[in-house]
C-alpha atoms as a PDB file:
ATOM      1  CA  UNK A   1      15.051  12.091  -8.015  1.00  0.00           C
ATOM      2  CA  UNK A   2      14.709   8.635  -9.960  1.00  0.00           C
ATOM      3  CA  UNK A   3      11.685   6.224  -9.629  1.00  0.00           C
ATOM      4  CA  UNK A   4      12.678   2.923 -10.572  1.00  0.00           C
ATOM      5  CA  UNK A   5      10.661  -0.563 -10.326  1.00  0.00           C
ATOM      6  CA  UNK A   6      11.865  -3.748  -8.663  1.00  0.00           C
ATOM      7  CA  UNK A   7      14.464  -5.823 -11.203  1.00  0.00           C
ATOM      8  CA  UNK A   8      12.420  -9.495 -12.203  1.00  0.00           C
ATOM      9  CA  UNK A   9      13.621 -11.739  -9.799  1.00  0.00           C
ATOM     10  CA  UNK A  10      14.667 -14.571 -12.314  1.00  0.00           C
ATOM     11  CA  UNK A  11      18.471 -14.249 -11.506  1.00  0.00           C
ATOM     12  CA  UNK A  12      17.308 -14.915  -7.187  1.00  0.00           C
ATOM     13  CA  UNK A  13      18.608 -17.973  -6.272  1.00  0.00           C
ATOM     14  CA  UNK A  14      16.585 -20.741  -4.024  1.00  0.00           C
ATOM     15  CA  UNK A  15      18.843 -19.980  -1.068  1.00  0.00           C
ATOM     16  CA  UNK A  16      17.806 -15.886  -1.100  1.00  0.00           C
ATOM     17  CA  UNK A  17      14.414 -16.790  -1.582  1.00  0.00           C
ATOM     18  CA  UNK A  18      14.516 -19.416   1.188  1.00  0.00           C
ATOM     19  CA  UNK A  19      16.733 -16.999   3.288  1.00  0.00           C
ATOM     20  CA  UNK A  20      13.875 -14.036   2.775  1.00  0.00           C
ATOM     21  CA  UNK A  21      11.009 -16.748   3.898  1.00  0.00           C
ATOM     22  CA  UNK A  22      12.852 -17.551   6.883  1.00  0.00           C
ATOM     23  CA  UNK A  23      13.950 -14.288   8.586  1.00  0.00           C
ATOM     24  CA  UNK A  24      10.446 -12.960   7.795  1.00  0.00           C
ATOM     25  CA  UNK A  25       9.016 -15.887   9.840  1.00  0.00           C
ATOM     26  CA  UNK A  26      11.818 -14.873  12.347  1.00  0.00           C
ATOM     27  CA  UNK A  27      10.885 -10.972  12.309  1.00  0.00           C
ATOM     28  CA  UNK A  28       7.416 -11.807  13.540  1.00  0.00           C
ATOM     29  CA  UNK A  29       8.216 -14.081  15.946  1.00  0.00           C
ATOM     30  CA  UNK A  30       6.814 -16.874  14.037  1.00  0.00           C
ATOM     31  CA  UNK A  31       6.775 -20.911  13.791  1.00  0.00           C
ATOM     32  CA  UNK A  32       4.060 -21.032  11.265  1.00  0.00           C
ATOM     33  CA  UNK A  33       3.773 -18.275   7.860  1.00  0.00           C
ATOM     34  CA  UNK A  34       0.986 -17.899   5.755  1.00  0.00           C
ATOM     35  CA  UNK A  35       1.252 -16.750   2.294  1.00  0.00           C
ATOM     36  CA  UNK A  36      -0.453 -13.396   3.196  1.00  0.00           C
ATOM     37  CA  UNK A  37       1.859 -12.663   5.786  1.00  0.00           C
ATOM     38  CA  UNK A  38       4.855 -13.110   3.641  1.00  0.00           C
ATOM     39  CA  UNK A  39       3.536 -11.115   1.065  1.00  0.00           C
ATOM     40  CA  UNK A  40       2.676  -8.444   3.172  1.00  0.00           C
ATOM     41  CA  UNK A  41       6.451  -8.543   4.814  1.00  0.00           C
ATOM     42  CA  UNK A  42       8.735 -10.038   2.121  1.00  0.00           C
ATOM     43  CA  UNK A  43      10.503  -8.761  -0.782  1.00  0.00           C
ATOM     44  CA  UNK A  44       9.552 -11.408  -3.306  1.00  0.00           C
ATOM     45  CA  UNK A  45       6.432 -12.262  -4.857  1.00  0.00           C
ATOM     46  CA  UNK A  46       4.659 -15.424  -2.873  1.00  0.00           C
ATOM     47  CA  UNK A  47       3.568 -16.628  -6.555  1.00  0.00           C
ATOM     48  CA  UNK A  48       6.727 -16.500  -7.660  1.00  0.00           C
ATOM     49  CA  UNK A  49       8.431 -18.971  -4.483  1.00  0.00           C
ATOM     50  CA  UNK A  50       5.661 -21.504  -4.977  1.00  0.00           C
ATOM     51  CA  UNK A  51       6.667 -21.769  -8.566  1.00  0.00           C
ATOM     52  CA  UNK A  52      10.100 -22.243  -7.613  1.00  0.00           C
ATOM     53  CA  UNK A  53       9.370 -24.779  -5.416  1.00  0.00           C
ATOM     54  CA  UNK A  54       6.162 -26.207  -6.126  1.00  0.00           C
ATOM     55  CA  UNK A  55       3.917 -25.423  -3.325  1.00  0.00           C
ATOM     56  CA  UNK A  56       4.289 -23.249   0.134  1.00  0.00           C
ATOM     57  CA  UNK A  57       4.119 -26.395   2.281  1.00  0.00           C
ATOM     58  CA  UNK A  58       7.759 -27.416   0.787  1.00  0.00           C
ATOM     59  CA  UNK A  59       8.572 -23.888   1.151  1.00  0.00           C
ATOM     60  CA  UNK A  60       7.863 -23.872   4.751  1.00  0.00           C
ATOM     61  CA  UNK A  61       9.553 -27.830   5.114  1.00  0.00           C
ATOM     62  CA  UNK A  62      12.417 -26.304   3.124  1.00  0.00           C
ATOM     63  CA  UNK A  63      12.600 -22.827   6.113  1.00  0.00           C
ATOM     64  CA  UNK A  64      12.473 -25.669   9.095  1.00  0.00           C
ATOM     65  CA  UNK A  65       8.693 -24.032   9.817  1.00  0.00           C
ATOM     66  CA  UNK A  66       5.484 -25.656  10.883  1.00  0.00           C
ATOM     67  CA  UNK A  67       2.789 -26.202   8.569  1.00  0.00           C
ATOM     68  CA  UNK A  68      -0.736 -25.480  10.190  1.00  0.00           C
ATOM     69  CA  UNK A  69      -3.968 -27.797   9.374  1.00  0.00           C
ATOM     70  CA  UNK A  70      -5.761 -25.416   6.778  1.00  0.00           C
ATOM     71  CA  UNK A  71      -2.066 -25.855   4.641  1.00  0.00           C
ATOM     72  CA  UNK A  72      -1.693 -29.034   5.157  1.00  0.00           C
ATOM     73  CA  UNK A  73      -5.367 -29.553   4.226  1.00  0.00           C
ATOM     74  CA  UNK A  74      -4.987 -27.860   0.779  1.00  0.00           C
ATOM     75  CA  UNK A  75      -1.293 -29.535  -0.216  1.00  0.00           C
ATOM     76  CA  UNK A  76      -3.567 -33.185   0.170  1.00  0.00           C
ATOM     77  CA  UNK A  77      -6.774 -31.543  -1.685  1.00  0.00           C
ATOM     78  CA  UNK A  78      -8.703 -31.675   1.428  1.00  0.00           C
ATOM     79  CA  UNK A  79     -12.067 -30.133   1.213  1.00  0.00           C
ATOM     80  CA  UNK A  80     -11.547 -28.548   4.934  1.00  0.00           C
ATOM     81  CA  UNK A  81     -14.273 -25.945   4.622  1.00  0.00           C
ATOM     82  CA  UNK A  82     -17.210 -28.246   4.350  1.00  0.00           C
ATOM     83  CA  UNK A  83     -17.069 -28.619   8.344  1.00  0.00           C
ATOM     84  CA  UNK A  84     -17.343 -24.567   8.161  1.00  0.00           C
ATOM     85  CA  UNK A  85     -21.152 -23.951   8.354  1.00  0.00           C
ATOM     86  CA  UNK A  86     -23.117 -21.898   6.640  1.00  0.00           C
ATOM     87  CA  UNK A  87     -24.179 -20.168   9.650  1.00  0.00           C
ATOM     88  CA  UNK A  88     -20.180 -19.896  11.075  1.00  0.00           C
ATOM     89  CA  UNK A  89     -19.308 -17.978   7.434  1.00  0.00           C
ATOM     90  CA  UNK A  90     -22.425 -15.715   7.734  1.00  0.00           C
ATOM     91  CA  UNK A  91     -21.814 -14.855  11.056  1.00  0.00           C
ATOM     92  CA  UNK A  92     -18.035 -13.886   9.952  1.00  0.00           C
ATOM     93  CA  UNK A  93     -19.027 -12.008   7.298  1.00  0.00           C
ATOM     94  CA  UNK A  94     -21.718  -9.989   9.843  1.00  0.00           C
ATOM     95  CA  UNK A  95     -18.715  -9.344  11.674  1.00  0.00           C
ATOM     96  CA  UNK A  96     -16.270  -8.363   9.162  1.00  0.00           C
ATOM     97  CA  UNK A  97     -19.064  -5.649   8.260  1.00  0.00           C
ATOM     98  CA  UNK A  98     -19.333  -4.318  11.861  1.00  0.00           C
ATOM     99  CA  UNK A  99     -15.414  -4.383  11.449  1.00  0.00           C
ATOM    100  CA  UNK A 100     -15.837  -1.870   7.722  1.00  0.00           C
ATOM    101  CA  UNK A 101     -19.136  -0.227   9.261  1.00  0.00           C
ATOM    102  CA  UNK A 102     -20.346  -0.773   6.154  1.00  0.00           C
ATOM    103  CA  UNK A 103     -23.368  -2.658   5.003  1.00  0.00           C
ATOM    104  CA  UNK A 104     -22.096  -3.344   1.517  1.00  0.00           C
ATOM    105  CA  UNK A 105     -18.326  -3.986   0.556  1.00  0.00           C
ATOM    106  CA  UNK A 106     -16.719  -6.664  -1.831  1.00  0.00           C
ATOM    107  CA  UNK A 107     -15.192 -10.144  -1.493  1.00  0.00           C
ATOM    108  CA  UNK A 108     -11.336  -8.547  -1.493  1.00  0.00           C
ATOM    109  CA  UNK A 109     -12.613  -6.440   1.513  1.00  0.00           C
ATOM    110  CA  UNK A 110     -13.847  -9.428   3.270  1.00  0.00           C
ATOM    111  CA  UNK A 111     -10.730 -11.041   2.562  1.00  0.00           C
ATOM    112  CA  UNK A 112      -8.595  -8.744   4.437  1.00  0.00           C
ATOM    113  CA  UNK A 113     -10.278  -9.027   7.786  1.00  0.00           C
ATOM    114  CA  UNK A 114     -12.055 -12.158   7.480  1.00  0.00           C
ATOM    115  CA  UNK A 115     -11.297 -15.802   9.630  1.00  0.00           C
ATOM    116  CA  UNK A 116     -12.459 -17.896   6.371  1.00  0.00           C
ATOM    117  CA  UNK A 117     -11.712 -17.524   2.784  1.00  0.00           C
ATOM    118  CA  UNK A 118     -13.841 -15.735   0.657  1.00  0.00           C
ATOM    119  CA  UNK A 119     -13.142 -19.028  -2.047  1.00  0.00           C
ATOM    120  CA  UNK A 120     -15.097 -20.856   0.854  1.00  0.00           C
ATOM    121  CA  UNK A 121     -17.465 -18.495   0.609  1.00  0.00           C
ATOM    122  CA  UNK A 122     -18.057 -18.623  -3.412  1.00  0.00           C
ATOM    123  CA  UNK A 123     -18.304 -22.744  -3.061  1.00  0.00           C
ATOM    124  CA  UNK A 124     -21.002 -22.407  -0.426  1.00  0.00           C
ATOM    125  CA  UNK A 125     -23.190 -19.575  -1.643  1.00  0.00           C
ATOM    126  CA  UNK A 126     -24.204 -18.691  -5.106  1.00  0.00           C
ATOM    127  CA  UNK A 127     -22.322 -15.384  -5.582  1.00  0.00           C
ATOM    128  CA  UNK A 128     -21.388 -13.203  -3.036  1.00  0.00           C
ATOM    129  CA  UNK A 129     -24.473 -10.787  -3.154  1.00  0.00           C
ATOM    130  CA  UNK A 130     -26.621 -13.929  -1.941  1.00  0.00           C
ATOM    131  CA  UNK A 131     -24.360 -14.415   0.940  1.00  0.00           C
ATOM    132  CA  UNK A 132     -24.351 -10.936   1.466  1.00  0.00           C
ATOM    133  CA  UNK A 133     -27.955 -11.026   1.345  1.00  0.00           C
ATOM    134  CA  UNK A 134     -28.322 -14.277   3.755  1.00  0.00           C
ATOM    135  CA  UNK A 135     -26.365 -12.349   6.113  1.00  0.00           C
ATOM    136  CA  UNK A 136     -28.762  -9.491   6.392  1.00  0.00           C
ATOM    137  CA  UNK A 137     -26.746  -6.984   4.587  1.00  0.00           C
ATOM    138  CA  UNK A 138     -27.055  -5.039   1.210  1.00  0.00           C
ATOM    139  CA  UNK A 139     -25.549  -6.076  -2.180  1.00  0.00           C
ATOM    140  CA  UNK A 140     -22.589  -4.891  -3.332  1.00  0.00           C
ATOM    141  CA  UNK A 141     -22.659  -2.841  -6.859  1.00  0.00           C
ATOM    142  CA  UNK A 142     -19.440  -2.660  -8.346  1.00  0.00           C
ATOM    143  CA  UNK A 143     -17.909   0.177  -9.884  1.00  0.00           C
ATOM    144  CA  UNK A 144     -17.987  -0.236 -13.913  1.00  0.00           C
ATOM    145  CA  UNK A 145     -14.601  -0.708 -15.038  1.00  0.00           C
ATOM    146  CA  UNK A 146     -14.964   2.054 -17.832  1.00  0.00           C
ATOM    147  CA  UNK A 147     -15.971   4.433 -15.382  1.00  0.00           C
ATOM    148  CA  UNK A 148     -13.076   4.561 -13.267  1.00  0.00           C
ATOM    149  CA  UNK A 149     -10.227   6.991 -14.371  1.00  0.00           C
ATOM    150  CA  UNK A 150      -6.548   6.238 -15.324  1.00  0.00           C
ATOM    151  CA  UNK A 151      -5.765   8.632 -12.707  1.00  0.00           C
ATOM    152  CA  UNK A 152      -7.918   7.026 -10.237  1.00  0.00           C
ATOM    153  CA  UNK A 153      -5.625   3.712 -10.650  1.00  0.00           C
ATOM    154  CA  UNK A 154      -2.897   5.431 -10.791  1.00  0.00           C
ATOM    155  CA  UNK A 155      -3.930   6.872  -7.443  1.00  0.00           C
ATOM    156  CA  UNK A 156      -4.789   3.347  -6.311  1.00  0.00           C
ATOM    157  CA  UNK A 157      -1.210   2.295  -6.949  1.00  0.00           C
ATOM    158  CA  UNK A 158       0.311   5.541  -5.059  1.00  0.00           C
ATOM    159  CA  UNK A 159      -1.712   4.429  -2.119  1.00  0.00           C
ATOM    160  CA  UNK A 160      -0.597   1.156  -1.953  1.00  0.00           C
ATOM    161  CA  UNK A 161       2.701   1.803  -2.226  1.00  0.00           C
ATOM    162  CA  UNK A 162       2.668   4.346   0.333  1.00  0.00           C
ATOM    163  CA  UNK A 163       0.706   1.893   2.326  1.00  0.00           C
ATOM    164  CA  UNK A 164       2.816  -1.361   2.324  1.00  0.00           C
ATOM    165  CA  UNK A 165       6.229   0.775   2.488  1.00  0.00           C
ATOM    166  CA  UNK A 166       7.104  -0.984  -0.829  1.00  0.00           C
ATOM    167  CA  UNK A 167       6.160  -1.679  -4.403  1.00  0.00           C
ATOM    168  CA  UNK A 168       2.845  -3.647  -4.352  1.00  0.00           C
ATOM    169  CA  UNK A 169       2.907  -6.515  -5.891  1.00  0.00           C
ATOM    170  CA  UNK A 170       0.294  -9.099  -8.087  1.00  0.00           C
ATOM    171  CA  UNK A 171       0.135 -10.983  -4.377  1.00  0.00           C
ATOM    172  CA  UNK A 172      -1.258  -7.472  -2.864  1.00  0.00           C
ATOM    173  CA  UNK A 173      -3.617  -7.390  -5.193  1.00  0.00           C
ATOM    174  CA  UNK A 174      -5.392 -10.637  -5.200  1.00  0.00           C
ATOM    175  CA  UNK A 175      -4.982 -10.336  -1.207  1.00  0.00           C
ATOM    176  CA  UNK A 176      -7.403  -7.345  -1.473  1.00  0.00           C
ATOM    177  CA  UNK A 177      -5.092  -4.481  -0.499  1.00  0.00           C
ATOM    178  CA  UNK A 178      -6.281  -2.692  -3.694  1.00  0.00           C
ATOM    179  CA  UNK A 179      -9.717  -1.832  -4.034  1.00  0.00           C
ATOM    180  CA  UNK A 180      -9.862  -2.433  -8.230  1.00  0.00           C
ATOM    181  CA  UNK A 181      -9.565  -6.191  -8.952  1.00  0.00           C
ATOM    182  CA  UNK A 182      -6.208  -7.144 -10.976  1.00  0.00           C
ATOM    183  CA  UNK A 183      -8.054  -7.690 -14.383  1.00  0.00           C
ATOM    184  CA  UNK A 184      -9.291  -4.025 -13.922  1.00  0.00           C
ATOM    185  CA  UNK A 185      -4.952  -2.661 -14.376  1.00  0.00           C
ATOM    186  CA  UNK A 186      -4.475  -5.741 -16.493  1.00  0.00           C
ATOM    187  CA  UNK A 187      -7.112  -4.546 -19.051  1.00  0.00           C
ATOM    188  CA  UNK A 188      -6.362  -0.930 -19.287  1.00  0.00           C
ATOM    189  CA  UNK A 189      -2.629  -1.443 -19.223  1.00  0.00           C
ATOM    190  CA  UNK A 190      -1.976  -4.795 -20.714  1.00  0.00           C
ATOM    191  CA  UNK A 191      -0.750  -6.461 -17.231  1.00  0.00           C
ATOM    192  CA  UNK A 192       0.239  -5.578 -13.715  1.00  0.00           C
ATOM    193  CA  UNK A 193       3.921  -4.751 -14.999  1.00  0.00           C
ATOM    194  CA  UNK A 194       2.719  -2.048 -17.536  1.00  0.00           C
ATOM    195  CA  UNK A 195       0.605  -0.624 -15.000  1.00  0.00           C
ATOM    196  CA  UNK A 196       3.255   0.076 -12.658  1.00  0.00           C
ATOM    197  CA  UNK A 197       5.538   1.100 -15.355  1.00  0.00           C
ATOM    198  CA  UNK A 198       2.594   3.618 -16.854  1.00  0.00           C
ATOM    199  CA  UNK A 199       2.197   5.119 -12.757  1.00  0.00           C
ATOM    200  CA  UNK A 200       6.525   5.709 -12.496  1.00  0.00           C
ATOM    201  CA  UNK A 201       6.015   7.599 -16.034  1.00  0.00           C
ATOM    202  CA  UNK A 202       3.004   9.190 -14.291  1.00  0.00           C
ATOM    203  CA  UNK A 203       4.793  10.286 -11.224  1.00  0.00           C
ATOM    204  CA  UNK A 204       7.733  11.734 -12.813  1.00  0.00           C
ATOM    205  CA  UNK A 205       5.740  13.849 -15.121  1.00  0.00           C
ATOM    206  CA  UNK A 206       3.998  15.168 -11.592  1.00  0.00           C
ATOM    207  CA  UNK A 207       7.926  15.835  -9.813  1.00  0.00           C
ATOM    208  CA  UNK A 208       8.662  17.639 -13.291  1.00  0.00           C
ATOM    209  CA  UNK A 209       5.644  19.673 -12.690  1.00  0.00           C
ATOM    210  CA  UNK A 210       6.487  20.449  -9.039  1.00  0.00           C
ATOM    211  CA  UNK A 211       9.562  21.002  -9.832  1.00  0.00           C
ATOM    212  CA  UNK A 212       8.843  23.750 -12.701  1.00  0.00           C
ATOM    213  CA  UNK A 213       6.447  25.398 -10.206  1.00  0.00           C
ATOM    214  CA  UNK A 214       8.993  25.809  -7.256  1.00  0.00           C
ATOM    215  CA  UNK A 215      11.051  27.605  -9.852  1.00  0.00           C
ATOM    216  CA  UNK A 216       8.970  29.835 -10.956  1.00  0.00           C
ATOM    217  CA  UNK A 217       8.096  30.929  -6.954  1.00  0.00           C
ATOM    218  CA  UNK A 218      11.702  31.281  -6.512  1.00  0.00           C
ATOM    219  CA  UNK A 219      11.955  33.772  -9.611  1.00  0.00           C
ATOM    220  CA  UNK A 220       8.381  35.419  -8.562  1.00  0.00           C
ATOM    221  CA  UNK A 221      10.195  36.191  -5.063  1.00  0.00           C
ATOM    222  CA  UNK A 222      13.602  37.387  -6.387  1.00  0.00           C
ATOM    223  CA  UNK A 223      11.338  39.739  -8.456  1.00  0.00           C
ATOM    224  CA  UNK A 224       9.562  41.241  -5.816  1.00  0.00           C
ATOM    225  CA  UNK A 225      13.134  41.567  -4.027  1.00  0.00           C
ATOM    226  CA  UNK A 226      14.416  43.293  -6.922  1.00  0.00           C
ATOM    227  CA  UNK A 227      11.357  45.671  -7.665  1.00  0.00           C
ATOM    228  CA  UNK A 228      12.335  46.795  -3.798  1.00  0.00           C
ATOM    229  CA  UNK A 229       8.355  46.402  -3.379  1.00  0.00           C
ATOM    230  CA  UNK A 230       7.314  47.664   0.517  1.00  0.00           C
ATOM    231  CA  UNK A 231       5.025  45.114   2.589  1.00  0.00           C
ATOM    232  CA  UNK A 232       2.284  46.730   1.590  1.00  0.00           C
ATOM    233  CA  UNK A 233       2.662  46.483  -1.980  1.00  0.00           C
ATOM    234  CA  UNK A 234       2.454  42.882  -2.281  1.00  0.00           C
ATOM    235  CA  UNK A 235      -0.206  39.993  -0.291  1.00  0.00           C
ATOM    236  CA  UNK A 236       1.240  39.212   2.930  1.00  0.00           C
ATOM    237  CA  UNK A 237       0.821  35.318   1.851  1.00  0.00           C
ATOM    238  CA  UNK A 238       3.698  36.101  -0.650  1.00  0.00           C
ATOM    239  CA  UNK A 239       5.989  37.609   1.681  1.00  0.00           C
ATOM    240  CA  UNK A 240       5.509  34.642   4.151  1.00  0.00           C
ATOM    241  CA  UNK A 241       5.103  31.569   2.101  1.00  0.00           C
ATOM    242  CA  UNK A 242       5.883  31.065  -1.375  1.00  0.00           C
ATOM    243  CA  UNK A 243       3.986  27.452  -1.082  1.00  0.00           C
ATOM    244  CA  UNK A 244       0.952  26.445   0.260  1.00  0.00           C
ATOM    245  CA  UNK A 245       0.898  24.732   3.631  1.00  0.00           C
ATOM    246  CA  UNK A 246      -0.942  21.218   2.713  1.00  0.00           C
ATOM    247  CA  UNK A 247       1.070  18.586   1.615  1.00  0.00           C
ATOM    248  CA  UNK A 248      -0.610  16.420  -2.290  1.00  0.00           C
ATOM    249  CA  UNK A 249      -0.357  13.078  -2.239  1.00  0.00           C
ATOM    250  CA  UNK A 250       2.161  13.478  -5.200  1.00  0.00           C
ATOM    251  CA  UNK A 251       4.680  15.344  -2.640  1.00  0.00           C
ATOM    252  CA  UNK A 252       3.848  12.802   0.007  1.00  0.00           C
ATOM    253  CA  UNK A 253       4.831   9.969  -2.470  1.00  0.00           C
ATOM    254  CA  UNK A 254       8.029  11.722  -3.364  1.00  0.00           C
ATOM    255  CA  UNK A 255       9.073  12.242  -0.237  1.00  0.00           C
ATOM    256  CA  UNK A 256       8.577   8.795   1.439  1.00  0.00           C
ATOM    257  CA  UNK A 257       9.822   6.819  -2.036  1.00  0.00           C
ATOM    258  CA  UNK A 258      13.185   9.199  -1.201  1.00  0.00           C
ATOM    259  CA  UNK A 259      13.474   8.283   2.786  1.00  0.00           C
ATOM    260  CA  UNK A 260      12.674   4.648   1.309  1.00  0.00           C
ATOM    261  CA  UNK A 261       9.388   4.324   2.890  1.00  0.00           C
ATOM    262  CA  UNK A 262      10.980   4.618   6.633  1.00  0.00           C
ATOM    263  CA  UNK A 263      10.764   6.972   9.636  1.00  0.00           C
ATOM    264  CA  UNK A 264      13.971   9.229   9.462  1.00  0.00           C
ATOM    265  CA  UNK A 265      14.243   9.136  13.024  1.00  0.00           C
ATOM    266  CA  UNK A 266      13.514   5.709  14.348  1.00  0.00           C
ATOM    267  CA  UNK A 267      13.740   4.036  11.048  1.00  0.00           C
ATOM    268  CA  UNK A 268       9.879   2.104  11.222  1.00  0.00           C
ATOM    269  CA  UNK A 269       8.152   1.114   8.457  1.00  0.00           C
ATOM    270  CA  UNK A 270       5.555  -0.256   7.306  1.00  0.00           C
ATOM    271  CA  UNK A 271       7.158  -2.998   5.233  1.00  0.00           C
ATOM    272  CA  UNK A 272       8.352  -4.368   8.323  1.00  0.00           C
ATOM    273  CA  UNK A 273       5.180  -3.710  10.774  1.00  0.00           C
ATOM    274  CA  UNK A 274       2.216  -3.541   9.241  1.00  0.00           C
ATOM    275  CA  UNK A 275       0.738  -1.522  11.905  1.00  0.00           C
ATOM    276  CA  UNK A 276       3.313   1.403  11.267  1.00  0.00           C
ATOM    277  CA  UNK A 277       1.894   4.598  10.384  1.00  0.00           C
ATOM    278  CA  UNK A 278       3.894   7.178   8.481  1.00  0.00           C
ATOM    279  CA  UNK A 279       3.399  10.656   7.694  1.00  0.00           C
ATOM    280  CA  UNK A 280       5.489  13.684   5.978  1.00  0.00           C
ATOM    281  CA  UNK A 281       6.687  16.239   8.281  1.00  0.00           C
ATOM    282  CA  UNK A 282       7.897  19.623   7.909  1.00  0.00           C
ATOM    283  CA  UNK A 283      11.376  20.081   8.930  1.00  0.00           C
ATOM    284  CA  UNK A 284      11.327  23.571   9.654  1.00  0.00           C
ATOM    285  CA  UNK A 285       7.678  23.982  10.591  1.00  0.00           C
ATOM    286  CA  UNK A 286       5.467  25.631   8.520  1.00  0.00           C
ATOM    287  CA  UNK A 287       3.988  27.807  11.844  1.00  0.00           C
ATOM    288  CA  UNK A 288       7.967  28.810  11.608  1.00  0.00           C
ATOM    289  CA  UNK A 289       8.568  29.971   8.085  1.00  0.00           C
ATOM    290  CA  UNK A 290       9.401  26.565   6.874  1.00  0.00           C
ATOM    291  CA  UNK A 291       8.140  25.784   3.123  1.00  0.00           C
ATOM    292  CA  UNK A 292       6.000  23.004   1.622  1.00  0.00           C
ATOM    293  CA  UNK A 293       9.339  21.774  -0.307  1.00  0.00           C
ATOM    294  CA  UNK A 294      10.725  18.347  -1.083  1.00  0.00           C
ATOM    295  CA  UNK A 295      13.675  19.302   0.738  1.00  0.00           C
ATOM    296  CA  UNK A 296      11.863  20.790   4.003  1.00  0.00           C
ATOM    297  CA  UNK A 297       9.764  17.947   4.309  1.00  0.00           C
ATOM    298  CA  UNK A 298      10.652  14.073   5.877  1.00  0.00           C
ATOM    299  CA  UNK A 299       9.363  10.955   6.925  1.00  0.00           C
ATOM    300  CA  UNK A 300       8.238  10.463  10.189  1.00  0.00           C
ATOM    301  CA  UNK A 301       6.243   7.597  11.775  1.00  0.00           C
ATOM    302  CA  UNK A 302       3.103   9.068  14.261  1.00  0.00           C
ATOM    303  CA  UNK A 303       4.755   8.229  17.200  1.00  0.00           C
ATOM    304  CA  UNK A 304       7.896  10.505  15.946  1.00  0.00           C
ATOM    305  CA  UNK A 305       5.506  12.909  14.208  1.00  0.00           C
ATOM    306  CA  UNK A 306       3.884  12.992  17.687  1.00  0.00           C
ATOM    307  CA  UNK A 307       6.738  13.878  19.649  1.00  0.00           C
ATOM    308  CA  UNK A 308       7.931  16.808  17.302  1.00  0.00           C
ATOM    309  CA  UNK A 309       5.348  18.609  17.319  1.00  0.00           C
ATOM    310  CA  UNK A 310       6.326  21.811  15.925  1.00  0.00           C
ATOM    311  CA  UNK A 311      10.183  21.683  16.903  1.00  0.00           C
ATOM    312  CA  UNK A 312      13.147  22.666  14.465  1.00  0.00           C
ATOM    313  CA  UNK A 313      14.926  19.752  14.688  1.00  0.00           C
END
């Protein structure tokens, strides 16, 4: 199976990007799009259109869509979030940590649940501890960048990925889907790009791995078939299962990036609804005989996943 990343989007004309703007406005039943709902939806990067056209208020002019008061606000350098008081952005961040139940988390966390941006936040308060600590809450310590493992990032990206039904982007990122800040990949890998390119190397290596390993239970078992061992000879486990009966998040990847991040029966995903929730299934169950193999396993969203139960489909 081949892991590729997303082509650069040079060569995309303003009509394609345009076209992608509009029908995700369309998809969600939408006059008005934000920049973090396109970049949670749309193919291209939300960076990348504003270059192109110079701001997301001409983008959204350009796509026939309204333009709400907090955009229109920041295309005419309006300082908007001086009527926000102090009390309205403690009280939001109080409720953004009932939200986490958590009494510490960071700015990118706030960010994804929060009614006010966490720039606002910066401009009002000294650092984000001291609003943290205004609001009653504890600081947040964050994790030293030369403590956290390549794998760990690599991890990060997997989860994402698996997450948003796509490849994440440099949008995801500073729209706090990951929870290691940009300049954390950009320093150990020399830029977003590398990082992702460093995780498909990574990934690869892992399928080789699984691959080698499925091989050598399929020559383990023709052995024991060959030795004409009895039952007894042998660990039941071995005669009933050549695999074990969890699913790694390595499989899990391999098998969504293969049913291209969608349900195989209804065909949801998460790149489409954010609220979409997929898991890997076995096909022949494992309660049944079936194996914990790339090809015995599928995509299925929980409402699918929920109806199968443990049917051979």
């Amino acid at each position: 199976m081949e892991f590729e990343l997303n082509k650069y989007h040079h060569s995309i004309s303003d009509k394609d990007l345009l076209n992608d703007v509009a029908h995700v406005a369309k998809s969600l039943n939408k006059t008005n799009l934000t920049k973090k709902e396109y970049a949670q939806n749309g193919q291209y990067g939300v960076e990348t259109i504003c270059r192109r056209f110079g701001s997301w208020l001409k983008v959204l002019k350009l796509c026939k869509l309204e333009s709400n008061r907090f955009q229109l606000a920041a295309a005419s350098s309006s300082h908007l979030h001086i009527s926000i008081s102090d009390r309205d952005l403690l009280d939001d961040i109080i409720r953004v940590s009932m939200l986490l139940g958590k009494e510490s988390f960071s700015s990118r966390e706030y960010n994804e649940f929060a009614k006010y941006s966490s720039a606002t936040v910066f401009k009002r308060f000294k650092s984000w501890n001291d609003a943290l600590d205004k609001a009653g809450l504890q600081p947040y310590k964050q994790i030293s960048e030369k403590r956290i493992e390549t794998v760990s990032l690599f991890e990060e990206i997997e989860r994402m990925w698996i997450t948003l039904g796509r490849q994440p982007t440099v949008s995801d990122i500073k729209n706090g889907y990951s929870k290691y800040a940009l300049n954390t990949f950009s320093r150990r890998f020399g830029g977003w790009r590398n990082a992702l390119e460093a995780f498909v190397v990574w990934i690869h290596d892992e399928q080789n791995d699984m691959d080698s390993k499925a091989n050598q239970s399929v020559e383990n078992n023709a052995l024991i078939q060959k030795r004409d061992l009895a039952p007894q000879d042998f660990p039941p486990s071995i005669i009933m299962h050549k695999t074990k009966r969890d699913i790694n998040l390595r499989l899990r990847f391999l098998v969504m990036k293969r049913d291209n991040f969608k349900c195989c029966v209804c065909g949801a995903s998460p790149a489409k609804d954010p609220e979409v929730e997929l898991h890997v299934d076995h096909i022949i169950p494992w309660s049944k005989g079936g194996e914990t193999v790339i090809d015995n396993l599928q995509t299925l969203c929980s409402k699918c996943n929920l109806g199968k139960s443990n049917l051979i489909e």
